[in-house]
N, C-alpha and C. Protein backbone atom coordinates (compact mmCIF):
# COMPACT_ATOMS: atom_id res chain seq x y z
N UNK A 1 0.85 -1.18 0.00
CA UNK A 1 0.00 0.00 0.00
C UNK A 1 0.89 1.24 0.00
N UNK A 2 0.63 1.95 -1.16
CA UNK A 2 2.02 3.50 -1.03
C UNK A 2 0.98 4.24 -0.17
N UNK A 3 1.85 5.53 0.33
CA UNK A 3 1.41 6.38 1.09
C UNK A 3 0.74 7.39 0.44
N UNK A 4 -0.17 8.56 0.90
CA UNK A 4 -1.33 9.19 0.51
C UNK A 4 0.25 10.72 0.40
N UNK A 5 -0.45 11.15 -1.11
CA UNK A 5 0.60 12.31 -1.69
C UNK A 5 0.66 13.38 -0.52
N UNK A 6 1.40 13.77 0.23
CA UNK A 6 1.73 14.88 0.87
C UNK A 6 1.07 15.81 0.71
N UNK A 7 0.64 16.78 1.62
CA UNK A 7 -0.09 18.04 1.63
C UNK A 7 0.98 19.07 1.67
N UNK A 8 1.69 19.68 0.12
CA UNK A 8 2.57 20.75 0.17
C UNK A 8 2.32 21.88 0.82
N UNK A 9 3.42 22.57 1.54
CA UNK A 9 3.42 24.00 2.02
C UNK A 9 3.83 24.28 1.28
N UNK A 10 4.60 25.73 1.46
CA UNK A 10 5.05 26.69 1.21
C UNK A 10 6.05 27.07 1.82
N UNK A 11 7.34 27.69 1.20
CA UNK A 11 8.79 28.00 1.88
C UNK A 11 8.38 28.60 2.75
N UNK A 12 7.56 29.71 2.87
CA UNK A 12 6.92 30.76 4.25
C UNK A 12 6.65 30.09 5.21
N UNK A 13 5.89 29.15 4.95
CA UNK A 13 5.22 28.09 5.81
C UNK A 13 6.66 27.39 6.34
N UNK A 14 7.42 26.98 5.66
CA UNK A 14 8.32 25.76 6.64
C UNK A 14 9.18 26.72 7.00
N UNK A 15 9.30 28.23 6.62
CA UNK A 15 10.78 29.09 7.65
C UNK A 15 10.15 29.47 8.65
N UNK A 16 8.62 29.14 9.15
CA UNK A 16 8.48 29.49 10.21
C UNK A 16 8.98 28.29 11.58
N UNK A 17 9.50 27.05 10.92
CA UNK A 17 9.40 26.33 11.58
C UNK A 17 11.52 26.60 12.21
N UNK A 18 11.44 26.31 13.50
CA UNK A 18 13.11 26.86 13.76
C UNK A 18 13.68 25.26 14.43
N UNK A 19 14.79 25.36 13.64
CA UNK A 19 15.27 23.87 14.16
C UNK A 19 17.07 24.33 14.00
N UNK A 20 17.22 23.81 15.68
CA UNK A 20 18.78 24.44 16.29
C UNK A 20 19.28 23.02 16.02
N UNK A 21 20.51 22.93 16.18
CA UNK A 21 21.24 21.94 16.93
C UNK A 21 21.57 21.83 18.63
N UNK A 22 21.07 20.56 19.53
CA UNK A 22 21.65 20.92 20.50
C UNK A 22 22.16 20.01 21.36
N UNK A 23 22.58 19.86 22.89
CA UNK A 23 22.97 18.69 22.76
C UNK A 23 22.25 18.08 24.49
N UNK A 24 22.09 16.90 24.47
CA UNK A 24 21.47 16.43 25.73
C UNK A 24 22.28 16.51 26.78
N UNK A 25 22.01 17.48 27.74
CA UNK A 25 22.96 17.13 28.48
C UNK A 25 22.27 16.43 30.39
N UNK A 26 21.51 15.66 30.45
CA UNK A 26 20.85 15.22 31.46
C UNK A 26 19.52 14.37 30.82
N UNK A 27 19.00 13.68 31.25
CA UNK A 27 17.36 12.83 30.51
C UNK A 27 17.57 11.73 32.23
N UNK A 28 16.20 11.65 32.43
CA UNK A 28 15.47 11.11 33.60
C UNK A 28 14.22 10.39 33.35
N UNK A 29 13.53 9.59 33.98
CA UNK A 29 12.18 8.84 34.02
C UNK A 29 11.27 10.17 34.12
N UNK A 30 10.18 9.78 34.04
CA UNK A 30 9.37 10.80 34.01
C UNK A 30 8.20 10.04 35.36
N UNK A 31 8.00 10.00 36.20
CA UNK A 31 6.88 9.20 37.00
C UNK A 31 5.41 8.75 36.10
N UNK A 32 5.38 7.21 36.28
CA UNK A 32 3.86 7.21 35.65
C UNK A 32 4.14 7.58 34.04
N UNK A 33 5.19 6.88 33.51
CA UNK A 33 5.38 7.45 32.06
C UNK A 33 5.83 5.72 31.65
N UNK A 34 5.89 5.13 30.62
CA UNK A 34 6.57 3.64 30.05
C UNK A 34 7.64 3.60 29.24
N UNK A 35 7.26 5.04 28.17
CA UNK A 35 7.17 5.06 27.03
C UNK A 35 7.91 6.47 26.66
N UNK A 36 7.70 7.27 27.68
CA UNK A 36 8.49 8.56 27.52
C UNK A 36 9.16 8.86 28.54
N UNK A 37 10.49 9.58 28.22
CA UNK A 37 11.42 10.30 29.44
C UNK A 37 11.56 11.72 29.39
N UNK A 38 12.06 12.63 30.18
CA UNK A 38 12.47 13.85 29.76
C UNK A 38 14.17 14.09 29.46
N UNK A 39 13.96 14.87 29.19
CA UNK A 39 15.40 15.20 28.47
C UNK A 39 15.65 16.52 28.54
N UNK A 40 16.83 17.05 28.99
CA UNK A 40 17.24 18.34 29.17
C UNK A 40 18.17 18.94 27.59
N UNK A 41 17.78 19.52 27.02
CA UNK A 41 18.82 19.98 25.95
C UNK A 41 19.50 21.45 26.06
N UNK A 42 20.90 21.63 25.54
CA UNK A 42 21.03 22.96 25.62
C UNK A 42 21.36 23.21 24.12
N UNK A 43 20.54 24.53 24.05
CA UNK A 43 20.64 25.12 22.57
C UNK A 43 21.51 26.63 22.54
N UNK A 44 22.46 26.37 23.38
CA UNK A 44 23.68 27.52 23.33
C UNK A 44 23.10 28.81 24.16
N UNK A 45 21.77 29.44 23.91
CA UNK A 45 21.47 30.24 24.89
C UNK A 45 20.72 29.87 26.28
N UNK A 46 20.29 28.83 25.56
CA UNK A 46 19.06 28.49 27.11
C UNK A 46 18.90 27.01 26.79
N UNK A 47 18.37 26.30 28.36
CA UNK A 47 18.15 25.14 28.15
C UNK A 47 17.12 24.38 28.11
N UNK A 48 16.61 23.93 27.75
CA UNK A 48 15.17 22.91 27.13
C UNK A 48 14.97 21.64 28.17
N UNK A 49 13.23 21.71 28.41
CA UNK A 49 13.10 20.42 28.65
C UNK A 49 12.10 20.09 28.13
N UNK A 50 12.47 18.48 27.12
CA UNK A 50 11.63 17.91 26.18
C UNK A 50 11.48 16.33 27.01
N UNK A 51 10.19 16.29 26.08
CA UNK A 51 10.01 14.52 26.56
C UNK A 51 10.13 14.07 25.20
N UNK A 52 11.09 12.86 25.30
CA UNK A 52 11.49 12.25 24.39
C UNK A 52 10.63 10.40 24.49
N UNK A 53 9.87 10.50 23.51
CA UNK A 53 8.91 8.85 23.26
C UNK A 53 9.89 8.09 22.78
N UNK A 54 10.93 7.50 23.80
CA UNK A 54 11.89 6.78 23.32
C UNK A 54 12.37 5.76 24.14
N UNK A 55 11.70 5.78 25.67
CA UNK A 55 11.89 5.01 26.21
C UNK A 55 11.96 3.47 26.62
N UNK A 56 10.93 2.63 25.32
CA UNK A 56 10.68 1.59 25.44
C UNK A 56 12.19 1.03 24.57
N UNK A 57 13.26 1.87 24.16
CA UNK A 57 14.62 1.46 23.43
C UNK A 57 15.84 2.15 24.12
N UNK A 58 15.34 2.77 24.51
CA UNK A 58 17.02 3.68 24.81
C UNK A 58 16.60 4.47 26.74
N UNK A 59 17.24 3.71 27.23
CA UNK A 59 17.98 4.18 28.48
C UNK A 59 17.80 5.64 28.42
N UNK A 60 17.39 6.33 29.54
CA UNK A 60 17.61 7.74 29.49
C UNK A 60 19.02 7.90 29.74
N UNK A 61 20.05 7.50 30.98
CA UNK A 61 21.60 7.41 30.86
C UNK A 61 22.07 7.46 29.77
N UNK A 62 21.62 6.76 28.60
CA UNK A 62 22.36 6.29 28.01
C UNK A 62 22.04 7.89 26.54
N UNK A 63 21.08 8.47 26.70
CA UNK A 63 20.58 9.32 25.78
C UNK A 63 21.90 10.68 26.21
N UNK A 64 21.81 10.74 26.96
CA UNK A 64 22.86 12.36 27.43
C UNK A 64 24.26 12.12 26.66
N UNK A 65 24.66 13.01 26.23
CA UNK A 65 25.33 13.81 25.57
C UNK A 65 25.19 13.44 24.16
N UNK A 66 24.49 12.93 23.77
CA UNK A 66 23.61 13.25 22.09
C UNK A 66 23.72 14.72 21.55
N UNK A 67 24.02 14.70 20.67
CA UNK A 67 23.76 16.09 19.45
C UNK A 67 22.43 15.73 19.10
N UNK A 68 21.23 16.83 19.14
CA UNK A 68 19.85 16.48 18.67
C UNK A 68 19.94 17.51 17.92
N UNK A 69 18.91 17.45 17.56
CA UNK A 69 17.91 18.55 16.24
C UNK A 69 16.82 18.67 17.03
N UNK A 70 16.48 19.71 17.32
CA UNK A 70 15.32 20.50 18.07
C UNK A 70 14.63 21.23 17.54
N UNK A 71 13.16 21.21 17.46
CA UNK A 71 12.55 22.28 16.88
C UNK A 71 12.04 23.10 18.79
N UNK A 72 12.62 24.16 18.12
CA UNK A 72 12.32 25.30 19.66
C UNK A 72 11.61 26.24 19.56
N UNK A 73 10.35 26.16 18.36
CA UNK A 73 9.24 27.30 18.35
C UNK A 73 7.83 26.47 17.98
N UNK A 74 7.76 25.24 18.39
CA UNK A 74 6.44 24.23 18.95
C UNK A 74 5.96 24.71 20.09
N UNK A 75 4.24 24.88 19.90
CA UNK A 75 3.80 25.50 21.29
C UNK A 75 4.43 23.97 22.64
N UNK A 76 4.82 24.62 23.84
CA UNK A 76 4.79 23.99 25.07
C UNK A 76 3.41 22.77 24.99
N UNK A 77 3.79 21.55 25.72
CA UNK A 77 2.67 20.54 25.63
C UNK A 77 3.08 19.53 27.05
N UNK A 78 1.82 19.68 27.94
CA UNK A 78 1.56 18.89 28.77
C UNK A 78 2.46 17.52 28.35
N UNK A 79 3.09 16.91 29.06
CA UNK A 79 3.07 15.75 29.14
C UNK A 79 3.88 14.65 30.37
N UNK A 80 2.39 13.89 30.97
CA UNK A 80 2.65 13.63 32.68
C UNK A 80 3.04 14.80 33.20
N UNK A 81 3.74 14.42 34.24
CA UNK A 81 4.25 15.59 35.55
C UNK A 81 4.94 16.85 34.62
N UNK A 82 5.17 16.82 33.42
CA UNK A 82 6.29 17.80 32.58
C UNK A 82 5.60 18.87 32.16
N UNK A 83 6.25 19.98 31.33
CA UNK A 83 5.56 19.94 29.93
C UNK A 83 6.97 20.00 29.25
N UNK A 84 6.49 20.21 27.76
CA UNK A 84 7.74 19.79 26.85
C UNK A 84 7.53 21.20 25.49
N UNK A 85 8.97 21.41 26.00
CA UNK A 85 9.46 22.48 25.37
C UNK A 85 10.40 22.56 24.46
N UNK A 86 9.33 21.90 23.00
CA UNK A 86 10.36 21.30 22.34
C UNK A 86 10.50 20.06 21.60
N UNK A 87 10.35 19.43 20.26
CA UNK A 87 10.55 18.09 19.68
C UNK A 87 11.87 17.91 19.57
N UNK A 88 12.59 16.74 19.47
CA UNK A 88 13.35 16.28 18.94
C UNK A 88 12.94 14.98 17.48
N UNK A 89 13.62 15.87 16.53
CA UNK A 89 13.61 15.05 15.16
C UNK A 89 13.93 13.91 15.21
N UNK A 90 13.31 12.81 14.80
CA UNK A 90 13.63 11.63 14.84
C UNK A 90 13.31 10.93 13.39
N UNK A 91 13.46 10.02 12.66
CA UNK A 91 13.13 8.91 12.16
C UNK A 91 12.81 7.84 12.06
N UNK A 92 11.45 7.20 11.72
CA UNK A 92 11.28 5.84 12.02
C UNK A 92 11.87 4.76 11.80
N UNK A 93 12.66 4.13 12.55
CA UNK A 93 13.67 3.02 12.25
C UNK A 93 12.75 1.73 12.28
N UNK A 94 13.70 0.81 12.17
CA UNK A 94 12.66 -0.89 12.70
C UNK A 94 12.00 -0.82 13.70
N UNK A 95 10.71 -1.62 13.42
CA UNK A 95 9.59 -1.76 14.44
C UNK A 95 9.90 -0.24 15.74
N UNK A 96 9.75 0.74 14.58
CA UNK A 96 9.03 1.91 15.41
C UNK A 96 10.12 2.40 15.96
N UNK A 97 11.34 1.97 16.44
CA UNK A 97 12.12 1.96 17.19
C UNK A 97 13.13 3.81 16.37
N UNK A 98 13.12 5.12 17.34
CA UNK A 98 13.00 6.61 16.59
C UNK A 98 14.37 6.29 16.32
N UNK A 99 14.65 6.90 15.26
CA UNK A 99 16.80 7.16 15.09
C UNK A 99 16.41 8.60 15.30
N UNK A 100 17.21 9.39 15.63
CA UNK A 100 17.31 10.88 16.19
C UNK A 100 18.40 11.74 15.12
N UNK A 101 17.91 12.42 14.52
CA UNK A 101 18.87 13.59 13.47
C UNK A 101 19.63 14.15 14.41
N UNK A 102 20.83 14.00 13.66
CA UNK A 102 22.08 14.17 14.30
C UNK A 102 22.65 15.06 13.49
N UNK A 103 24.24 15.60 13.64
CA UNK A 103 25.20 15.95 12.62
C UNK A 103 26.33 15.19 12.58
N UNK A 104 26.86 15.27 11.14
CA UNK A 104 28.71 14.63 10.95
C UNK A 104 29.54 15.33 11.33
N UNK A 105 28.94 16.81 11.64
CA UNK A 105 30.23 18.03 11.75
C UNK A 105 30.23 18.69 12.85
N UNK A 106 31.07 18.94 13.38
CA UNK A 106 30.66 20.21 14.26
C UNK A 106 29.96 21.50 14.16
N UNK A 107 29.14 22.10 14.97
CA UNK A 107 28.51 22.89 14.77
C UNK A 107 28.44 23.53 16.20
N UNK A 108 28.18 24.98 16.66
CA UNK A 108 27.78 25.49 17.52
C UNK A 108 26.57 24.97 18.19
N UNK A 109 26.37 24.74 19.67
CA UNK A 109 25.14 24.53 20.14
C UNK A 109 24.10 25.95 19.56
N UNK A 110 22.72 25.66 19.70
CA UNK A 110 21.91 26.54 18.76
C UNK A 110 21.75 27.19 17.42
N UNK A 111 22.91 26.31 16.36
CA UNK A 111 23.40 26.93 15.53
C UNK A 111 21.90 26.75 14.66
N UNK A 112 21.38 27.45 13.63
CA UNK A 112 19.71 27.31 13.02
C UNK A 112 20.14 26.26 12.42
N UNK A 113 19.19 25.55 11.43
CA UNK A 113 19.08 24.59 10.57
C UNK A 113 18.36 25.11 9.52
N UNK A 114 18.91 25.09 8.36
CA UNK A 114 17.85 25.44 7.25
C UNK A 114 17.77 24.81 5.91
């Protein structure tokens, strides 16, 4: 079964969307969560806390000091005891399991993405 054709934007439309580089530097259980943890990121000026739906594969220990891709102008969203300030880009790998956009290069924490 192929997938249903994409609903195109517009360049206006996707430069509103802001995506830094940044890097994890702390992630914890979240109470009453299975499936999600939080995650502290810093994006060079300030620091983020996101919940990352990644828990049923990856250790929160084991998530800190990751280079992520952050989008940091998503409204704030409840989630459990949190809220989350902030996606991290991911990709669907095997059986669901997220791969997380990364970089090959160095880059400044908060540096934009475009």
């Amino acid at each position: 079964m192929s997938e249903p054709a994409p609903e195109f934007i517009t360049f206006d439309e996707f430069s509103k969307v802001h995506l830094k580089i940044g890097k994890v530097i702390s992630a914890e259980p979240i109470a009453g969560m299975k499936k999600v943890f939080k995650a502290t990121v810093d994006i060079g000026t300030e620091k983020r806390e996101v919940a990352v739906g990644a828990a049923l594969w990856i250790k929160p220990e084991d998530f800190v000091g990751r280079t992520v891709v952050i989008c940091t102008n998503l409204k704030p969203r409840p989630i459990g005891s949190m809220t989350s300030n902030g996606m991290l880009l991911a990709a669907d790998g095997p059986e669901g399991k997220p791969v997380f956009l990364t970089i090959t290069e160095e880059a400044p924490l908060g540096s934009s993405i475009h």
